[in-house]
N, C-alpha and C. Protein backbone atom coordinates (compact mmCIF):
# COMPACT_ATOMS: atom_id res chain seq x y z
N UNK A 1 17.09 29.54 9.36
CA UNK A 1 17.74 28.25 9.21
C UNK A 1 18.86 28.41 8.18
N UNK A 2 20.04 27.66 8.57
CA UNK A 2 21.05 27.61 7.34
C UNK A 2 21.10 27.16 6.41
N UNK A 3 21.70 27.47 5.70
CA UNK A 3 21.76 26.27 4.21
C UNK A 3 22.16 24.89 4.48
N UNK A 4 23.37 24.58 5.52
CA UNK A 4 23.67 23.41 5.45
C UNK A 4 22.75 22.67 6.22
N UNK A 5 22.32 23.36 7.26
CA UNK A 5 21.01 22.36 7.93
C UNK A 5 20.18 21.67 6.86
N UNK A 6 19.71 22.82 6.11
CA UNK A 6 18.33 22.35 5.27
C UNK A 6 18.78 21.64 4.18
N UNK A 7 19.98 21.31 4.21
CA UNK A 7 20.66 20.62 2.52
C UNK A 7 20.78 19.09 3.44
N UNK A 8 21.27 19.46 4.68
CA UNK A 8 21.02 17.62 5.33
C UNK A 8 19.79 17.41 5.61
N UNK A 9 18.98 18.49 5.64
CA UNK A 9 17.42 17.52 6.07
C UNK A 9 16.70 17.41 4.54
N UNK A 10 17.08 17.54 3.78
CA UNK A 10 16.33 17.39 2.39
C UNK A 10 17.32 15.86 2.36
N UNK A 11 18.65 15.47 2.54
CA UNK A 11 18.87 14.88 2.33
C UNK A 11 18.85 13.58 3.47
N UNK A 12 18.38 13.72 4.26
CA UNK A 12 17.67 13.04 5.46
C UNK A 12 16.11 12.52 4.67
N UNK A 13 15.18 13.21 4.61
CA UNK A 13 14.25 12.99 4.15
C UNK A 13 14.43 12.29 2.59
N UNK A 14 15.14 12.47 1.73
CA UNK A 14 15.41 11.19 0.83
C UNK A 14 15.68 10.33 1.06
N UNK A 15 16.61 9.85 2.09
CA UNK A 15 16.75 8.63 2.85
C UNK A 15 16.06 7.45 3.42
N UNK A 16 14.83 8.58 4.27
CA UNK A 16 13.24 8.03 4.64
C UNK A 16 12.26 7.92 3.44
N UNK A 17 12.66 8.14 2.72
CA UNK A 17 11.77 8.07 1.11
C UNK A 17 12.39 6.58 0.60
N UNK A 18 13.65 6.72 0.38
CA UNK A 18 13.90 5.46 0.15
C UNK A 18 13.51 4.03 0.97
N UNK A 19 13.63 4.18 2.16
CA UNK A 19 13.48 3.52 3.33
C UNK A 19 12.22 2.93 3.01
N UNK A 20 11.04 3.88 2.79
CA UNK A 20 9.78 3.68 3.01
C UNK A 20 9.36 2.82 1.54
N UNK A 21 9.96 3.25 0.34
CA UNK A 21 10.06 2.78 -0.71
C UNK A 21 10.38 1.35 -0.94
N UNK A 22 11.77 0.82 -0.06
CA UNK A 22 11.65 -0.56 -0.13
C UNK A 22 10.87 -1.25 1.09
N UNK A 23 10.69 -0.34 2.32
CA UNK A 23 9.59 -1.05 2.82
C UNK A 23 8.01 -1.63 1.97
N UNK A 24 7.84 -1.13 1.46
CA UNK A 24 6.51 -0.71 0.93
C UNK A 24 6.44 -2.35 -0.33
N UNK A 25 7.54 -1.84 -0.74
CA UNK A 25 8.39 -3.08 -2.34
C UNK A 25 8.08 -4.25 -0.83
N UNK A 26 8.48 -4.94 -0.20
CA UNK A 26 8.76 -5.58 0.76
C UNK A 26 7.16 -6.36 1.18
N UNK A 27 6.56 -5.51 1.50
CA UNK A 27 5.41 -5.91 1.94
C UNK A 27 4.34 -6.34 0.56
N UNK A 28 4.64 -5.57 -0.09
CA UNK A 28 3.86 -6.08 -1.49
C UNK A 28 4.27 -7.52 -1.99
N UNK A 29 5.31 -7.43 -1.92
CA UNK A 29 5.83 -9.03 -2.17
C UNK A 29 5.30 -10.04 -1.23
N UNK A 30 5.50 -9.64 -0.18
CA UNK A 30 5.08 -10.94 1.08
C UNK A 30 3.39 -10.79 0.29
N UNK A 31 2.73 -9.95 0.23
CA UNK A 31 1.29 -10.03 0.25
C UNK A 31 1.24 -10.71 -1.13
N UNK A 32 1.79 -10.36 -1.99
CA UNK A 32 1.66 -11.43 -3.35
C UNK A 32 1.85 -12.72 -3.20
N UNK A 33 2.97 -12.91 -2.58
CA UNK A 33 3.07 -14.43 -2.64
C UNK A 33 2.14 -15.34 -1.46
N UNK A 34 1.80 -14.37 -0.29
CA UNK A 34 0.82 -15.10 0.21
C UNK A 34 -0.47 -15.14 -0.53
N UNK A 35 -0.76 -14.19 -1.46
CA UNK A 35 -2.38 -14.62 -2.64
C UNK A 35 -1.72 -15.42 -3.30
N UNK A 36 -0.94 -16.07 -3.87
CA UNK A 36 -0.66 -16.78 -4.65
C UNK A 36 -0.65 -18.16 -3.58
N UNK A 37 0.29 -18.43 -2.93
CA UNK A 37 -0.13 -19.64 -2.17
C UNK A 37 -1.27 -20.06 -1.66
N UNK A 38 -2.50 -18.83 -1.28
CA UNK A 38 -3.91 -19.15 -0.93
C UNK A 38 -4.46 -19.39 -2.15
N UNK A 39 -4.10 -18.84 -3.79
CA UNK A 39 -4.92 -19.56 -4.60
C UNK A 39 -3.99 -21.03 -4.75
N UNK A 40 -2.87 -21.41 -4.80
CA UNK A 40 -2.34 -22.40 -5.63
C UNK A 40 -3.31 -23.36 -4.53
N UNK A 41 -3.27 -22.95 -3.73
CA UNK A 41 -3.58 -24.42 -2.40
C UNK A 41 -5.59 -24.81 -2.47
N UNK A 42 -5.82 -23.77 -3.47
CA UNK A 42 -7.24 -23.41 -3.29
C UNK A 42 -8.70 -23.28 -2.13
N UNK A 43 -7.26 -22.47 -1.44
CA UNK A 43 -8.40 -21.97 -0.45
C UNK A 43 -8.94 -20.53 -0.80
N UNK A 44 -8.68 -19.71 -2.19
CA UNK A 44 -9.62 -18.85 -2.41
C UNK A 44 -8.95 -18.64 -3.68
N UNK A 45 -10.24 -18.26 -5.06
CA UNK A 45 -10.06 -18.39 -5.87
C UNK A 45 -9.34 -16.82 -6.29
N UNK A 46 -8.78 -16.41 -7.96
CA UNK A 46 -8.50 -15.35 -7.98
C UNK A 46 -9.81 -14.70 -8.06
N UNK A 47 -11.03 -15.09 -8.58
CA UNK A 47 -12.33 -14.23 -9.06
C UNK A 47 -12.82 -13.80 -7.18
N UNK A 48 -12.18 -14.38 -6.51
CA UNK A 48 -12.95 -14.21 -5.11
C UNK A 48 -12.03 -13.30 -4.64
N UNK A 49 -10.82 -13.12 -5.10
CA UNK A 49 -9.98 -11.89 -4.22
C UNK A 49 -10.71 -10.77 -4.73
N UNK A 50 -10.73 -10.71 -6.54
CA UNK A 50 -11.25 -9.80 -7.56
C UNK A 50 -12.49 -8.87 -6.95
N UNK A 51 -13.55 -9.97 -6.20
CA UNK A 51 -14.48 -9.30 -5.64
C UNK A 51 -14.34 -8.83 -4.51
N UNK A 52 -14.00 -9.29 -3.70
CA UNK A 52 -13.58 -9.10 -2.25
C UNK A 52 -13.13 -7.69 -2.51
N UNK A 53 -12.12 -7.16 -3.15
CA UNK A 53 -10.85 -6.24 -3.56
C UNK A 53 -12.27 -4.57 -3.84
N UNK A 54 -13.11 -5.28 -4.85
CA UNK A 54 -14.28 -4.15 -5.25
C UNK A 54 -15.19 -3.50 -4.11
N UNK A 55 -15.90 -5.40 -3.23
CA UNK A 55 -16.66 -4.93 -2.82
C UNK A 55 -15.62 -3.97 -1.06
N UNK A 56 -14.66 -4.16 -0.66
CA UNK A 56 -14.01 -3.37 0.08
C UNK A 56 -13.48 -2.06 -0.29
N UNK A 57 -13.31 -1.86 -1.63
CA UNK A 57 -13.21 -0.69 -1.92
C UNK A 57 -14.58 0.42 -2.10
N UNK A 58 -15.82 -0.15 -2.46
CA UNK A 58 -16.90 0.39 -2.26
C UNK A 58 -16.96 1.10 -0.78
N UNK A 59 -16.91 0.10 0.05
CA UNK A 59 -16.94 0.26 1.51
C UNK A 59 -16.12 1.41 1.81
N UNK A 60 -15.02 1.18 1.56
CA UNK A 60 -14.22 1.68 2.41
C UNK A 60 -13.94 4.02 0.87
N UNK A 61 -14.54 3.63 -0.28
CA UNK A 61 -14.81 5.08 -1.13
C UNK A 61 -15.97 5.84 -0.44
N UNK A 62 -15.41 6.83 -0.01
CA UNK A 62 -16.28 7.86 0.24
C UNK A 62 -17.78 8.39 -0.54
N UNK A 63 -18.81 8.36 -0.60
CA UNK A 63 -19.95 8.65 -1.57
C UNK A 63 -19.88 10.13 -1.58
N UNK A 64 -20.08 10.60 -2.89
CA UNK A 64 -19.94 11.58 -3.31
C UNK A 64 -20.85 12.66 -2.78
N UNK A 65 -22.05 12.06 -2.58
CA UNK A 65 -23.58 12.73 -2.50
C UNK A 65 -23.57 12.80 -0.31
N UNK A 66 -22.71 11.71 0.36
CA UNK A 66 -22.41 12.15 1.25
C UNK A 66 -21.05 12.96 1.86
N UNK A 67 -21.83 13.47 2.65
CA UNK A 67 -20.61 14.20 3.41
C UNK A 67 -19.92 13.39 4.56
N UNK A 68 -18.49 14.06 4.36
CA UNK A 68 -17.44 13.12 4.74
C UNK A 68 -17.66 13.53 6.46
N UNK A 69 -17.60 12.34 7.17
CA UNK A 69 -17.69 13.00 8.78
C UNK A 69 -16.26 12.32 9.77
């Protein structure tokens, strides 16, 4: 491969880095402000995301003592 190929695909792939970067910024926002409008309106409290947030991360963490399948 040439140099100039691989100097535009490094610089291709920063591009998609960025891309993905404000995608990412983008969706975090929509998802904040929709928890914030579900608490202001009080259809779920913050202590109920708090748990929700743990007990799905339990779920979804691998146990150590099992093996991953």
């Amino acid at each position: 491969m040439n140099r100039i190929h691989s100097h535009l695909d490094e610089i291709n792939m920063i591009g998609k880095l960025a891309d993905l970067k404000e995608s990412q910024y983008n969706q975090s926002l929509v998802l904040s402000s929709l928890i914030q409008v579900l608490i202001d309106k009080g259809v779920i409290t913050a202590q109920e995301l708090q748990q929700k947030s743990k007990d799905l991360d339990a779920t979804l963490t691998p146990s150590p003592t099992l093996p991953i399948s």
